[in-house]
C-alpha atoms as a PDB file:
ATOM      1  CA  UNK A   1    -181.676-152.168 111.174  1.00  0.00           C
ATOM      2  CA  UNK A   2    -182.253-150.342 107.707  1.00  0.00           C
ATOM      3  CA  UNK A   3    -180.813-152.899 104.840  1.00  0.00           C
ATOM      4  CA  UNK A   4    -177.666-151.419 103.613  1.00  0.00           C
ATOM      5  CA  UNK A   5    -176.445-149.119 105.937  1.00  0.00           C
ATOM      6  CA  UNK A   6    -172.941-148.893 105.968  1.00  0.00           C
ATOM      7  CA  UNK A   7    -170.527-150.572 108.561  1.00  0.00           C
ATOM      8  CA  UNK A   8    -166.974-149.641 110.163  1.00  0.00           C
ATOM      9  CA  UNK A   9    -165.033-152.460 111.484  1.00  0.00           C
ATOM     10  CA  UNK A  10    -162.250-151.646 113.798  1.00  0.00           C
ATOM     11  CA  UNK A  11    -160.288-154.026 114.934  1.00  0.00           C
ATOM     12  CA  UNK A  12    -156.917-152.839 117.470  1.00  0.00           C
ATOM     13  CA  UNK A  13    -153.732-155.274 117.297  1.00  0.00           C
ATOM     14  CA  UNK A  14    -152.725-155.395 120.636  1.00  0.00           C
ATOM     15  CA  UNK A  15    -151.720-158.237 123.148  1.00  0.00           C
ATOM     16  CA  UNK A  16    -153.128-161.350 121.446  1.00  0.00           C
ATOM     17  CA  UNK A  17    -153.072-161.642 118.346  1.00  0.00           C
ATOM     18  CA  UNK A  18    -153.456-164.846 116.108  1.00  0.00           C
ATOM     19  CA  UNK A  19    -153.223-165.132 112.190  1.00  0.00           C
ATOM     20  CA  UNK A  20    -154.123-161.985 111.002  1.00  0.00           C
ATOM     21  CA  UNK A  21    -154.205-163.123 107.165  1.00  0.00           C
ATOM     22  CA  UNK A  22    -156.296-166.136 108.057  1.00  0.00           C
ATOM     23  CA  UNK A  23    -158.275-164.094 110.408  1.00  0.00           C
ATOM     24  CA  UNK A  24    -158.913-161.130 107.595  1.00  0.00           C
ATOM     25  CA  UNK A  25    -160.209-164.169 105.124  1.00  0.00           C
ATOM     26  CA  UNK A  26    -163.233-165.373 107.964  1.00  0.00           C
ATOM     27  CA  UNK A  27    -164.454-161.742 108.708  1.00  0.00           C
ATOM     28  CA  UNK A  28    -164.376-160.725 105.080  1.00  0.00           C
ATOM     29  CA  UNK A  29    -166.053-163.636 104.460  1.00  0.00           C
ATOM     30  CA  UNK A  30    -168.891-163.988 106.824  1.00  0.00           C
ATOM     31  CA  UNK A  31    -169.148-159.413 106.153  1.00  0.00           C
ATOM     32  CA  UNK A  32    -169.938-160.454 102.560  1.00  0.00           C
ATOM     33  CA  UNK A  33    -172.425-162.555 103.670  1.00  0.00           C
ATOM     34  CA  UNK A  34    -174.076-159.753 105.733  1.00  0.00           C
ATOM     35  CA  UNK A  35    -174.757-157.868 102.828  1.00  0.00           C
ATOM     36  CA  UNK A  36    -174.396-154.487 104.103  1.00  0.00           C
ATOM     37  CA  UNK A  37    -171.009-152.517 102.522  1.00  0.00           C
ATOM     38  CA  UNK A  38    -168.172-152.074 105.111  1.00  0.00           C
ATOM     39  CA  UNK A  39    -164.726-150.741 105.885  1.00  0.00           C
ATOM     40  CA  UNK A  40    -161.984-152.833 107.980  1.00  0.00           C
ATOM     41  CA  UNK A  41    -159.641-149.768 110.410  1.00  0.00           C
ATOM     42  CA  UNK A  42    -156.790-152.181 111.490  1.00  0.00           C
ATOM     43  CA  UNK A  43    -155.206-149.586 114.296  1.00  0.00           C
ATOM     44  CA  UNK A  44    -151.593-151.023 115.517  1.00  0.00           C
ATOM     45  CA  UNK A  45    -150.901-150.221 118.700  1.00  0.00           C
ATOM     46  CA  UNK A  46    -147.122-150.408 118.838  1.00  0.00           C
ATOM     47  CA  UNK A  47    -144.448-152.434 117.481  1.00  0.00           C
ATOM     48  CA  UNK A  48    -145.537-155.274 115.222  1.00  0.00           C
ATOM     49  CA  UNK A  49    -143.442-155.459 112.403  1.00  0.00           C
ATOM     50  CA  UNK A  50    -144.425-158.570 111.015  1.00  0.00           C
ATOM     51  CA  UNK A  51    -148.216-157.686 111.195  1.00  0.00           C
ATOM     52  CA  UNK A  52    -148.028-154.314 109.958  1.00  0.00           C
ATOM     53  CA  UNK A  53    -146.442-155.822 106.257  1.00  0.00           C
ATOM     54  CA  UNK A  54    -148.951-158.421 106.797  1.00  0.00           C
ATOM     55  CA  UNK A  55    -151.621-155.736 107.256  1.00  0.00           C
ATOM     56  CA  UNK A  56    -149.778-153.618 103.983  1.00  0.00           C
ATOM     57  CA  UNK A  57    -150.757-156.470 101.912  1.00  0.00           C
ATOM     58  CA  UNK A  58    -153.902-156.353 102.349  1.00  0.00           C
ATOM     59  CA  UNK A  59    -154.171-152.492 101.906  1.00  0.00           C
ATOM     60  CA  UNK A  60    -152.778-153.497  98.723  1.00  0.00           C
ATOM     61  CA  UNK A  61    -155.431-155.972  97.628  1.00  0.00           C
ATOM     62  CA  UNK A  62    -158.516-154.477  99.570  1.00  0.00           C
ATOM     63  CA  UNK A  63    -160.150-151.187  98.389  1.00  0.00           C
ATOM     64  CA  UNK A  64    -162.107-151.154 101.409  1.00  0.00           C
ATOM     65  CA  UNK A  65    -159.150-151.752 104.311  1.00  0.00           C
ATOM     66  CA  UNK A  66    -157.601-149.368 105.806  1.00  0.00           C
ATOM     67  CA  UNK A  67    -154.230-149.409 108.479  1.00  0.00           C
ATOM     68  CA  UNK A  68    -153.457-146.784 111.249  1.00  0.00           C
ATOM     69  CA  UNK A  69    -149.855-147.490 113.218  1.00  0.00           C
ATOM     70  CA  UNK A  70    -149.732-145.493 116.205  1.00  0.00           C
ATOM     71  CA  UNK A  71    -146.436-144.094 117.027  1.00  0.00           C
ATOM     72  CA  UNK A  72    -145.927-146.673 120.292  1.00  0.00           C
ATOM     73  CA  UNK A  73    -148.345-148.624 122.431  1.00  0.00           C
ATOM     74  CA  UNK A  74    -150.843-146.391 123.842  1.00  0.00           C
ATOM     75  CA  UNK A  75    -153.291-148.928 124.871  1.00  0.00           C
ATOM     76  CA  UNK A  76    -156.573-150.817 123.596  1.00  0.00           C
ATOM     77  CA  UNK A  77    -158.931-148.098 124.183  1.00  0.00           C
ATOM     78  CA  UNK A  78    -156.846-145.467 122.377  1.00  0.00           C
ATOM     79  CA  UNK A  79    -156.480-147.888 119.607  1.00  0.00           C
ATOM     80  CA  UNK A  80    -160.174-148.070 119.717  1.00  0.00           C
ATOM     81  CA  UNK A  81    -160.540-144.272 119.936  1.00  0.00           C
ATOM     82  CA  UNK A  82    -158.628-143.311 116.705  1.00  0.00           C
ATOM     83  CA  UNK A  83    -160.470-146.540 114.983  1.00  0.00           C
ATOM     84  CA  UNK A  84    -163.849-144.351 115.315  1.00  0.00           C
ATOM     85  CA  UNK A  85    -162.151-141.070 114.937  1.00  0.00           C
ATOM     86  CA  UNK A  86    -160.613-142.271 111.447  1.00  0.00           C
ATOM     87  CA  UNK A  87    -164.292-144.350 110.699  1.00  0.00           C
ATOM     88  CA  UNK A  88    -167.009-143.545 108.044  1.00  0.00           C
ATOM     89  CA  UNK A  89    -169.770-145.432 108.651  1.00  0.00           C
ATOM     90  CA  UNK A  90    -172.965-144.389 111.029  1.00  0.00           C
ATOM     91  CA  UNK A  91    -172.699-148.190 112.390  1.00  0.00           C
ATOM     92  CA  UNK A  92    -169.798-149.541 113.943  1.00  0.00           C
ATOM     93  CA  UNK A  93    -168.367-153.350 114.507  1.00  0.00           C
ATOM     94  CA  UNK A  94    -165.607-154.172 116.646  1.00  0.00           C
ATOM     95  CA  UNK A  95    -163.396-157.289 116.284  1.00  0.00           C
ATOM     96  CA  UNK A  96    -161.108-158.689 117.942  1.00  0.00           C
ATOM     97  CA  UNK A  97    -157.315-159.703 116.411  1.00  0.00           C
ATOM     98  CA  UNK A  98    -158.230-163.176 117.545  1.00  0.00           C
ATOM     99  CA  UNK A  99    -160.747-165.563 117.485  1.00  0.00           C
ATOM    100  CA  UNK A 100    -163.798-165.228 120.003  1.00  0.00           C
ATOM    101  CA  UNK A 101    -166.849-166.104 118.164  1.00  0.00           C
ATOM    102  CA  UNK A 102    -166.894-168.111 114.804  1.00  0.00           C
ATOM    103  CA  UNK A 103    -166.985-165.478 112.282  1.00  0.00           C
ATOM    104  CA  UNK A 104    -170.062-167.168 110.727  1.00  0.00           C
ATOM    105  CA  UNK A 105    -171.748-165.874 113.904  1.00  0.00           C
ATOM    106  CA  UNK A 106    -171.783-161.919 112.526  1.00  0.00           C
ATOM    107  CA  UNK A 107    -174.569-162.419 110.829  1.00  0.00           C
ATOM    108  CA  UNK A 108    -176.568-163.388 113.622  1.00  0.00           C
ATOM    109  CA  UNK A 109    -175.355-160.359 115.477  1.00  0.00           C
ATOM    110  CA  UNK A 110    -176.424-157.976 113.001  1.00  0.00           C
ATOM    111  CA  UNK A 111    -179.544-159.290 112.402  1.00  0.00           C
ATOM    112  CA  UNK A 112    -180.043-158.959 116.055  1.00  0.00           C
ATOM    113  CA  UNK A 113    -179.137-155.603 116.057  1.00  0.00           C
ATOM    114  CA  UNK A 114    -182.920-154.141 115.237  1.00  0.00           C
ATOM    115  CA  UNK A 115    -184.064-151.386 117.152  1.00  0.00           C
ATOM    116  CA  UNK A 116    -181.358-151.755 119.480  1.00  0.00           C
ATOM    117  CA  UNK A 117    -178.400-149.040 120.027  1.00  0.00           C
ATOM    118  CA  UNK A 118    -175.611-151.798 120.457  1.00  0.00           C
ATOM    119  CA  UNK A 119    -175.586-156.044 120.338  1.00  0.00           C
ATOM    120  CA  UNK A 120    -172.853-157.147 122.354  1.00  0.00           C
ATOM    121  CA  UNK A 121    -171.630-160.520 121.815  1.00  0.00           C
ATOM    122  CA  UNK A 122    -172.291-163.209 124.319  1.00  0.00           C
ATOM    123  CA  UNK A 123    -169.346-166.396 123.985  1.00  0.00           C
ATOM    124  CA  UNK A 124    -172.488-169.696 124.557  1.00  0.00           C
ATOM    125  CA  UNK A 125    -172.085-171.903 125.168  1.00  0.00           C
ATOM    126  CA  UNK A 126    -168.282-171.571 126.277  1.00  0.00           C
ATOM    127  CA  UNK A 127    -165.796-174.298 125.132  1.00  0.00           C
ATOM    128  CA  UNK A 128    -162.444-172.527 126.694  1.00  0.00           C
ATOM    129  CA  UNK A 129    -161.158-173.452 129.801  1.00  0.00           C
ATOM    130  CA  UNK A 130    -162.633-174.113 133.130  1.00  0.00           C
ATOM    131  CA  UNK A 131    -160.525-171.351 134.842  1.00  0.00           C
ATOM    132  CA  UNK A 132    -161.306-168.794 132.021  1.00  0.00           C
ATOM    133  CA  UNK A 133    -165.231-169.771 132.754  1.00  0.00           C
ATOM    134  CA  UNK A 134    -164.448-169.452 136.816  1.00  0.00           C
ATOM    135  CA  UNK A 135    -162.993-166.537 136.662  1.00  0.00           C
ATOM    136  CA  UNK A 136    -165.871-164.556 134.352  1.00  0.00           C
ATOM    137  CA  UNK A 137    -168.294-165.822 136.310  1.00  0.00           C
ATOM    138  CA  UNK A 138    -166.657-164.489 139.784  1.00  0.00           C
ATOM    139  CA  UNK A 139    -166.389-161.323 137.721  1.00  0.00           C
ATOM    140  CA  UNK A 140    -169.646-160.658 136.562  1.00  0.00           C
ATOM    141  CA  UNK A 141    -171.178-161.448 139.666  1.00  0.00           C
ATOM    142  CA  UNK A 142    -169.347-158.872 141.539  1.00  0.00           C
ATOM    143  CA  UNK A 143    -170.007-156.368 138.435  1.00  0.00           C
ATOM    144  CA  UNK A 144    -173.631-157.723 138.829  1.00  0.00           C
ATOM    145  CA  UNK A 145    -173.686-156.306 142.164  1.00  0.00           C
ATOM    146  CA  UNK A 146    -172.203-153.378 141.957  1.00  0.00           C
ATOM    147  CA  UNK A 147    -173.785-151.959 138.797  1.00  0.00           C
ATOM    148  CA  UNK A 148    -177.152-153.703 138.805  1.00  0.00           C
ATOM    149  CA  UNK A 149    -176.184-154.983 135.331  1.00  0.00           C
ATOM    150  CA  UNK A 150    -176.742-158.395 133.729  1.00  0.00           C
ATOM    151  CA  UNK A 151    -174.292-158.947 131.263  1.00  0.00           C
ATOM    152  CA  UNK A 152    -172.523-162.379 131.149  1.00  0.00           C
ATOM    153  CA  UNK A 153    -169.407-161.795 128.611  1.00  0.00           C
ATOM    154  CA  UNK A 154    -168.206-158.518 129.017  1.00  0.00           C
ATOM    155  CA  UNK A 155    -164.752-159.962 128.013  1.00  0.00           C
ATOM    156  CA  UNK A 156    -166.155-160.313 124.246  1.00  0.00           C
ATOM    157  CA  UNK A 157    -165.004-157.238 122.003  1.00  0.00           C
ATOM    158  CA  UNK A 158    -167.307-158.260 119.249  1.00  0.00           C
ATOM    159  CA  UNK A 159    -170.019-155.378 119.311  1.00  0.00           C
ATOM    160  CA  UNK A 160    -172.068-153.533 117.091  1.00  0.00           C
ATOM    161  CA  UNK A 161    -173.433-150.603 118.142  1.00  0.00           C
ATOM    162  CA  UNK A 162    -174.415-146.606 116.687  1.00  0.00           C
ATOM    163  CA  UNK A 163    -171.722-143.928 116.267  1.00  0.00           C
ATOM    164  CA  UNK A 164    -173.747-141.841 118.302  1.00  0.00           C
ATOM    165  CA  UNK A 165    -173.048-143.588 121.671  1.00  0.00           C
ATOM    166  CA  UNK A 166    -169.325-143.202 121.105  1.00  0.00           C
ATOM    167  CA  UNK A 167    -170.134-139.141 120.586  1.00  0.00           C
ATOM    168  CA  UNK A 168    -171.506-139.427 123.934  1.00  0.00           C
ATOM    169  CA  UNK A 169    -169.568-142.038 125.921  1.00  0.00           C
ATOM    170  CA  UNK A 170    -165.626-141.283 126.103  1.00  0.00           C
ATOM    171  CA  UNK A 171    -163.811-144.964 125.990  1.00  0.00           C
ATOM    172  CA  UNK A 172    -160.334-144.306 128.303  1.00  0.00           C
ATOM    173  CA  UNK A 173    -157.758-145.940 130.226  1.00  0.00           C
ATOM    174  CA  UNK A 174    -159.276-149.610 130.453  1.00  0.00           C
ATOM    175  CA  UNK A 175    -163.229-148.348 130.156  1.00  0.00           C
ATOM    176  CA  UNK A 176    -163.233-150.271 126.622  1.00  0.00           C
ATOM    177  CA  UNK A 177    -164.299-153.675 128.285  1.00  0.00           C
ATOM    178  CA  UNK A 178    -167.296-151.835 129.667  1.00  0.00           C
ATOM    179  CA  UNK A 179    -168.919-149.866 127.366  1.00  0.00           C
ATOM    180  CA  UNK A 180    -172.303-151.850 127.386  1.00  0.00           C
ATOM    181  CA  UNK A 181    -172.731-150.780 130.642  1.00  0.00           C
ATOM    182  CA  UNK A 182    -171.796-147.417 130.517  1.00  0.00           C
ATOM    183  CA  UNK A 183    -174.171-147.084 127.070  1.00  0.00           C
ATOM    184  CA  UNK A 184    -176.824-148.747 128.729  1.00  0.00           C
ATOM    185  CA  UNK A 185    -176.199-145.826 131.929  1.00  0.00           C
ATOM    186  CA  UNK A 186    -177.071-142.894 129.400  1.00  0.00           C
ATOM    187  CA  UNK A 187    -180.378-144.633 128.235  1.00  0.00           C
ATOM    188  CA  UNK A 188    -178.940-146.136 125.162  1.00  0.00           C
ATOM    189  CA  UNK A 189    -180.859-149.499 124.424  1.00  0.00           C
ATOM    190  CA  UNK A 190    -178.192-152.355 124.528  1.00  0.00           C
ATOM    191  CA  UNK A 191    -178.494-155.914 124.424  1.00  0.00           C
ATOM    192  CA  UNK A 192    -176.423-159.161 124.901  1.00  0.00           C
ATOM    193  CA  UNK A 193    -176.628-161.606 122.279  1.00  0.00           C
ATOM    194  CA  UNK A 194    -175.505-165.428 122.489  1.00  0.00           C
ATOM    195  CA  UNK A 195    -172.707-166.400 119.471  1.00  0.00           C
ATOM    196  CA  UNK A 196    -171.410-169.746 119.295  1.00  0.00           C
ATOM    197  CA  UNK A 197    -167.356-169.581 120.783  1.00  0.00           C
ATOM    198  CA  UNK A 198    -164.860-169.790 118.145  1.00  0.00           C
ATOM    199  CA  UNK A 199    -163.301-173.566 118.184  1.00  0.00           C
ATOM    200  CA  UNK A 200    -159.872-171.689 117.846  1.00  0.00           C
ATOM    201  CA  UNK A 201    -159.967-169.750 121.440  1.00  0.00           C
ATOM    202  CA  UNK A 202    -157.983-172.064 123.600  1.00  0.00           C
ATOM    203  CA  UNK A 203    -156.281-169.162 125.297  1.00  0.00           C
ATOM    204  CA  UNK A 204    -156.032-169.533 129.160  1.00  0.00           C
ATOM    205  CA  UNK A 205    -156.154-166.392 130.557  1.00  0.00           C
ATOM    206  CA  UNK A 206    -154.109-166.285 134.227  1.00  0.00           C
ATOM    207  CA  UNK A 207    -153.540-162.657 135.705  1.00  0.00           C
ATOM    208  CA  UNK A 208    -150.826-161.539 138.654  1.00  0.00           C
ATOM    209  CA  UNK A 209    -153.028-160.473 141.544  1.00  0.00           C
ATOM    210  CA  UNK A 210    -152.431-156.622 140.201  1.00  0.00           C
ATOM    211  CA  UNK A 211    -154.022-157.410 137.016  1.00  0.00           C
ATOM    212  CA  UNK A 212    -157.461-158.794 139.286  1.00  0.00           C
ATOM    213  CA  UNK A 213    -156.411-156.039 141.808  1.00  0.00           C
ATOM    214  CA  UNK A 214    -157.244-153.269 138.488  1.00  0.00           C
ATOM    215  CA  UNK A 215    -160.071-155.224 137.411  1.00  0.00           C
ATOM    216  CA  UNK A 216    -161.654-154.294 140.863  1.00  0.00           C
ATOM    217  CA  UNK A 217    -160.998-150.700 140.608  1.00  0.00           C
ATOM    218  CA  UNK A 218    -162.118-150.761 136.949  1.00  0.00           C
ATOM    219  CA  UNK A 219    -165.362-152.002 138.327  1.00  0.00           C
ATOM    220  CA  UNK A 220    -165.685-149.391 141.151  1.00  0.00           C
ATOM    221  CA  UNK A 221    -164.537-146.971 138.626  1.00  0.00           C
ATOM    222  CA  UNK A 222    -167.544-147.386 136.854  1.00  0.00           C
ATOM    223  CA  UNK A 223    -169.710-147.565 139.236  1.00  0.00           C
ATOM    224  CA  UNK A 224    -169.361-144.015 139.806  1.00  0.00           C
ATOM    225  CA  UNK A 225    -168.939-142.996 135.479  1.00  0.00           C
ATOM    226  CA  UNK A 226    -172.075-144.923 135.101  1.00  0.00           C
ATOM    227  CA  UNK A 227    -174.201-142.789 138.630  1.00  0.00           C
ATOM    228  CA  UNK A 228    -172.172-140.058 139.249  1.00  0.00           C
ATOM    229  CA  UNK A 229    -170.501-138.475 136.132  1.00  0.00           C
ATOM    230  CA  UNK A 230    -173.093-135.962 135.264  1.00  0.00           C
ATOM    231  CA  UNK A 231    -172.843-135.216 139.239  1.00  0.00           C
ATOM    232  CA  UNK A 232    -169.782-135.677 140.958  1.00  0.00           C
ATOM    233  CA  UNK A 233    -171.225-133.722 143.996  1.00  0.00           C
ATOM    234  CA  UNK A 234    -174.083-136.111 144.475  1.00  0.00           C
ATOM    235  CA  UNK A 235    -171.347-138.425 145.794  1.00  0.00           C
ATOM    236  CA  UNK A 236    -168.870-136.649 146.994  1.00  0.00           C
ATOM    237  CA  UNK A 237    -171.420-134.142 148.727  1.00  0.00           C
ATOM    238  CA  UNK A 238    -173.224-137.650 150.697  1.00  0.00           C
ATOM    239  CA  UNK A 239    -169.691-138.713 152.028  1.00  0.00           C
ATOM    240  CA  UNK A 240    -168.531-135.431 153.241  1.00  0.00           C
ATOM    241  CA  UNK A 241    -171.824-133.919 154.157  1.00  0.00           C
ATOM    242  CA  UNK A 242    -172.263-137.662 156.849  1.00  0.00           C
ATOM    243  CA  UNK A 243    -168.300-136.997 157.955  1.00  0.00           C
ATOM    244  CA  UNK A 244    -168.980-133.784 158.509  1.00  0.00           C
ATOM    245  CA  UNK A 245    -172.135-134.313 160.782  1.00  0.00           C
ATOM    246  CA  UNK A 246    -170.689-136.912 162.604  1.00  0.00           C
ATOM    247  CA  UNK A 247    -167.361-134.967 163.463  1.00  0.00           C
ATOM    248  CA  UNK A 248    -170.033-132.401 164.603  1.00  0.00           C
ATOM    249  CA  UNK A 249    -171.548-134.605 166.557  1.00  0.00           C
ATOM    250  CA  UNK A 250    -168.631-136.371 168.308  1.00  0.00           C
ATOM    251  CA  UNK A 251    -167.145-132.812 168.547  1.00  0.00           C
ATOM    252  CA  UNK A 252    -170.218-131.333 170.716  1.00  0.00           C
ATOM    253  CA  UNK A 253    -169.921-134.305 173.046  1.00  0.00           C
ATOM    254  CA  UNK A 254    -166.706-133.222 175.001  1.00  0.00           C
ATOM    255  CA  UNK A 255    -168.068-129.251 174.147  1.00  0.00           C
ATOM    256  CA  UNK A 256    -171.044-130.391 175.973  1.00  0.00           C
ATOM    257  CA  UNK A 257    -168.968-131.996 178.947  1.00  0.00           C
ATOM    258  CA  UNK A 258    -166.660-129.124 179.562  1.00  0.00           C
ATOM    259  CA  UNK A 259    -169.822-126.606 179.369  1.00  0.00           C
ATOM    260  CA  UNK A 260    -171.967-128.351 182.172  1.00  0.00           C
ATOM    261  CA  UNK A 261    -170.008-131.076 183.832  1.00  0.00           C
ATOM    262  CA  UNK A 262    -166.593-129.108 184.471  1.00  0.00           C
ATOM    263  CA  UNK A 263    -164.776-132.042 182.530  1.00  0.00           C
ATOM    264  CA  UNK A 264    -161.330-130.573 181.096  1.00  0.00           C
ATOM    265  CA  UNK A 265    -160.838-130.319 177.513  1.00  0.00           C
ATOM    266  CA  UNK A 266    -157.126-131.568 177.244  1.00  0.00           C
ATOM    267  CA  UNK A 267    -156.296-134.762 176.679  1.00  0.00           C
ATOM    268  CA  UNK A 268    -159.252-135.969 174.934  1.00  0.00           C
ATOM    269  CA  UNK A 269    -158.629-138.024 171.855  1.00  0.00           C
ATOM    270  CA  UNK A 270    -162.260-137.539 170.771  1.00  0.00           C
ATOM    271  CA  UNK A 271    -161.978-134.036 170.381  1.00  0.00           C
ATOM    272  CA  UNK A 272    -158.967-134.504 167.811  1.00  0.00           C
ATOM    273  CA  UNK A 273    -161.094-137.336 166.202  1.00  0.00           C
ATOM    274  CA  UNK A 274    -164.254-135.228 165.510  1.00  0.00           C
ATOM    275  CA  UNK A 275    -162.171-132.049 164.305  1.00  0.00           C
ATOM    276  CA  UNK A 276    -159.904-134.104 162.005  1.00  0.00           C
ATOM    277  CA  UNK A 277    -163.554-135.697 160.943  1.00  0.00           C
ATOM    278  CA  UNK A 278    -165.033-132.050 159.805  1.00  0.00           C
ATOM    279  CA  UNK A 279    -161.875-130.968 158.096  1.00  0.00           C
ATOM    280  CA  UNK A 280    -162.205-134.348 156.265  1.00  0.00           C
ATOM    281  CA  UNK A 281    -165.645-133.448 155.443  1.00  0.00           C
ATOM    282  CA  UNK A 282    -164.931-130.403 154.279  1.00  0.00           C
ATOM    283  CA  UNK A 283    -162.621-131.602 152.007  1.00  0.00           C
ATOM    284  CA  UNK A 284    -164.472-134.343 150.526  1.00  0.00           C
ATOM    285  CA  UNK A 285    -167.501-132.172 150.147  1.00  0.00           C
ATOM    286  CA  UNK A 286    -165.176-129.277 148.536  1.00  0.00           C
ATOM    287  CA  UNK A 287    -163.412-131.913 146.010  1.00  0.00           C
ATOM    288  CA  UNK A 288    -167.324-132.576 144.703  1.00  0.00           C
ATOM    289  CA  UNK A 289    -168.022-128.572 143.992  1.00  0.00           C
ATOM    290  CA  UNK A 290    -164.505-128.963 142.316  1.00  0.00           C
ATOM    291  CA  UNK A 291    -165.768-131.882 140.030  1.00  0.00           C
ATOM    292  CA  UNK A 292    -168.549-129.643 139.207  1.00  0.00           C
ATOM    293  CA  UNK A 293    -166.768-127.157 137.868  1.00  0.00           C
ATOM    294  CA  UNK A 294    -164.526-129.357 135.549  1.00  0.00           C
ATOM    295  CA  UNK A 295    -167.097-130.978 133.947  1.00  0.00           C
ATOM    296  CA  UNK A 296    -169.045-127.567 133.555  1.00  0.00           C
ATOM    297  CA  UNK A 297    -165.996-126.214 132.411  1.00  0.00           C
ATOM    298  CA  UNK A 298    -164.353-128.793 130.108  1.00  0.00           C
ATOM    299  CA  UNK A 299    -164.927-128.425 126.114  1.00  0.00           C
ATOM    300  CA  UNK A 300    -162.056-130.900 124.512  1.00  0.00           C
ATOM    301  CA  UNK A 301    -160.670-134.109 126.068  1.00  0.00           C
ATOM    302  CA  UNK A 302    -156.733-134.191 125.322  1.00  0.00           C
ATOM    303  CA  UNK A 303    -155.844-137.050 123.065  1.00  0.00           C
ATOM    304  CA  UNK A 304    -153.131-139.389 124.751  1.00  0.00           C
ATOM    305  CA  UNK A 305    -151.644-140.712 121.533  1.00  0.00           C
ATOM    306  CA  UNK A 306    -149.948-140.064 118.519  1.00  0.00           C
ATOM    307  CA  UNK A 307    -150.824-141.567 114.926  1.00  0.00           C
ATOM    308  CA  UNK A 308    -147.098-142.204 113.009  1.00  0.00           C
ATOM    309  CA  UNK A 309    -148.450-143.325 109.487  1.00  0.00           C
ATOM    310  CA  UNK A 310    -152.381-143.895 107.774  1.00  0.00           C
ATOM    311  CA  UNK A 311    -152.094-147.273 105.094  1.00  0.00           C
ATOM    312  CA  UNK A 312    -154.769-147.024 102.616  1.00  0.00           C
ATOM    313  CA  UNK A 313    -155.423-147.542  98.951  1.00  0.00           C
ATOM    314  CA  UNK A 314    -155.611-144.664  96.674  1.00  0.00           C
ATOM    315  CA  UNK A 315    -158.238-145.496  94.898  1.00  0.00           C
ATOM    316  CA  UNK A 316    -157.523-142.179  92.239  1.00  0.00           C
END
């Protein structure tokens, strides 16, 4: 990485979130140690009133900090979004609101960073909870298999990467978690880093069944973002072009029998089985050309949230 090249922290308040004065002190601290000037984005994603004066204070005695409160809770990844729309810098850090790593660790990330396109953080060895460690591990196997991917902490937001994969990649809905993957999709160059686990992350994390329920969908969803985005019909096109031919074929069976065997048409539940099979192919294969068109036809993706107020320092 060239020496001095400016960095944009953005960091969301969101669900968890622990000391955020104490937490400010350790990343400004182990940042001045990189050596490379920065910005801190602080982007509030709904009502925290106590953080947000917290957060005012340190507009107040930072030149270099800067707040955004968004009008009500729209979500991590929008959060995230208007951290890089309102950034500066050509590299960009995120952090989390709570301890992960030991902020000592950032060095070692950007000193990682070389000729890569993003470092992702990698929580080793892990000092949390056994359940927290069960459960990543169940998830990244299945993610594993599904994406052919080999990450091992995709539950660490600590991540320094280019500006220009977030030009290219859109972060939505709950896509934040896997950006690494997606990057590394488009042909970016991304690698996982090992950072010692903050002593301070004692969280246990236990989910309702919808919350694992999601996760699996979030995995299948990008699955397809990461093979199919560029062309929906590829996928679309292979499951209704096979239920298509094999309504076709079931349907010619009875066609067949009634043509040179004299056996009746009515009452044949194949025959409603292989024509409900083509319409369903049809449909499929028609929802694919459809996908097409959207993505040859969409400029501008609508924004899905609403800034109420900007904190910074005027430095005039």
């Amino acid at each position: 990485m060239k020496d001095k090249e400016f960095i944009s922290v953005v960091i969301p308040i969101s669900e968890r979130i622990d000391d955020l004065l104490e937490l400010h002190a350790d990343y400004k601290s182990a940042l001045v140690k990189v050596g490379n000037p920065y910005e801190i984005i602080y982007v509030v994603d709904g009502d925290f009133e106590l953080e947000l004066k917290q957060l005012t204070s340190l507009v107040n005695d930072n030149d270099n900090v800067k707040v955004i409160k968004l009008a009500k809770t729209f979500g991590e990844a929008a959060a995230l979004n208007i951290g890089f729309e309102n950034s500066t810098g050509e590299l960009i850090l995120t952090l989390p609101a709570y301890y992960q790593v030991e902020p000592t660790e950032l060095s070692t990330l950007v000193q990682a960073f070389g000729t890569n396109d993003m470092v992702t953080a990698c929580r080793y060895p892990r000092t949390d909870s056994g359940i927290n460690r069960f459960m990543a591990k169940i998830f990244h196997k299945i993610l594993g298999a599904i994406t052919n991917s080999s990450f091992k902490d995709l539950g660490c937001s600590v991540r320094l990467f280019k500006r220009k994969i977030i030009e290219e990649i859109v972060v939505y809905g709950e896509q934040h978690r896997f950006l690494p993957i997606a990057a590394k999709g488009r042909g970016f160059k991304v690698e996982e880093v090992n950072l010692k686990q903050s002593a301070k992350e004692t969280y246990r994390r236990i989910y309702r069944i919808r919350t694992y329920f999601s996760r699996l969908l979030d995995i299948l969803n990008i699955f397809f973002l990461v093979k199919f985005t560029k062309k929906p019909l590829r996928f679309f096109g292979l499951i209704g072009s096979f239920t298509f031919v094999s309504g076709g074929a079931l349907f010619l069976y009875p066609i067949i029998e009634r043509l040179f065997f004299g056996v009746a048409l009515a009452d044949r539940p194949a025959l409603v089985i292989a024509s409900l099979m083509i319409v369903l192919g049809v449909q499929v294969f028609a929802l694919g050309l459809i996908g097409e068109l959207i993505i040859f036809t969409h400029a501008k993706n609508t924004k899905e949230y609403n800034i109420e107020k900007i904190i910074y320092k005027n430095k005039s």
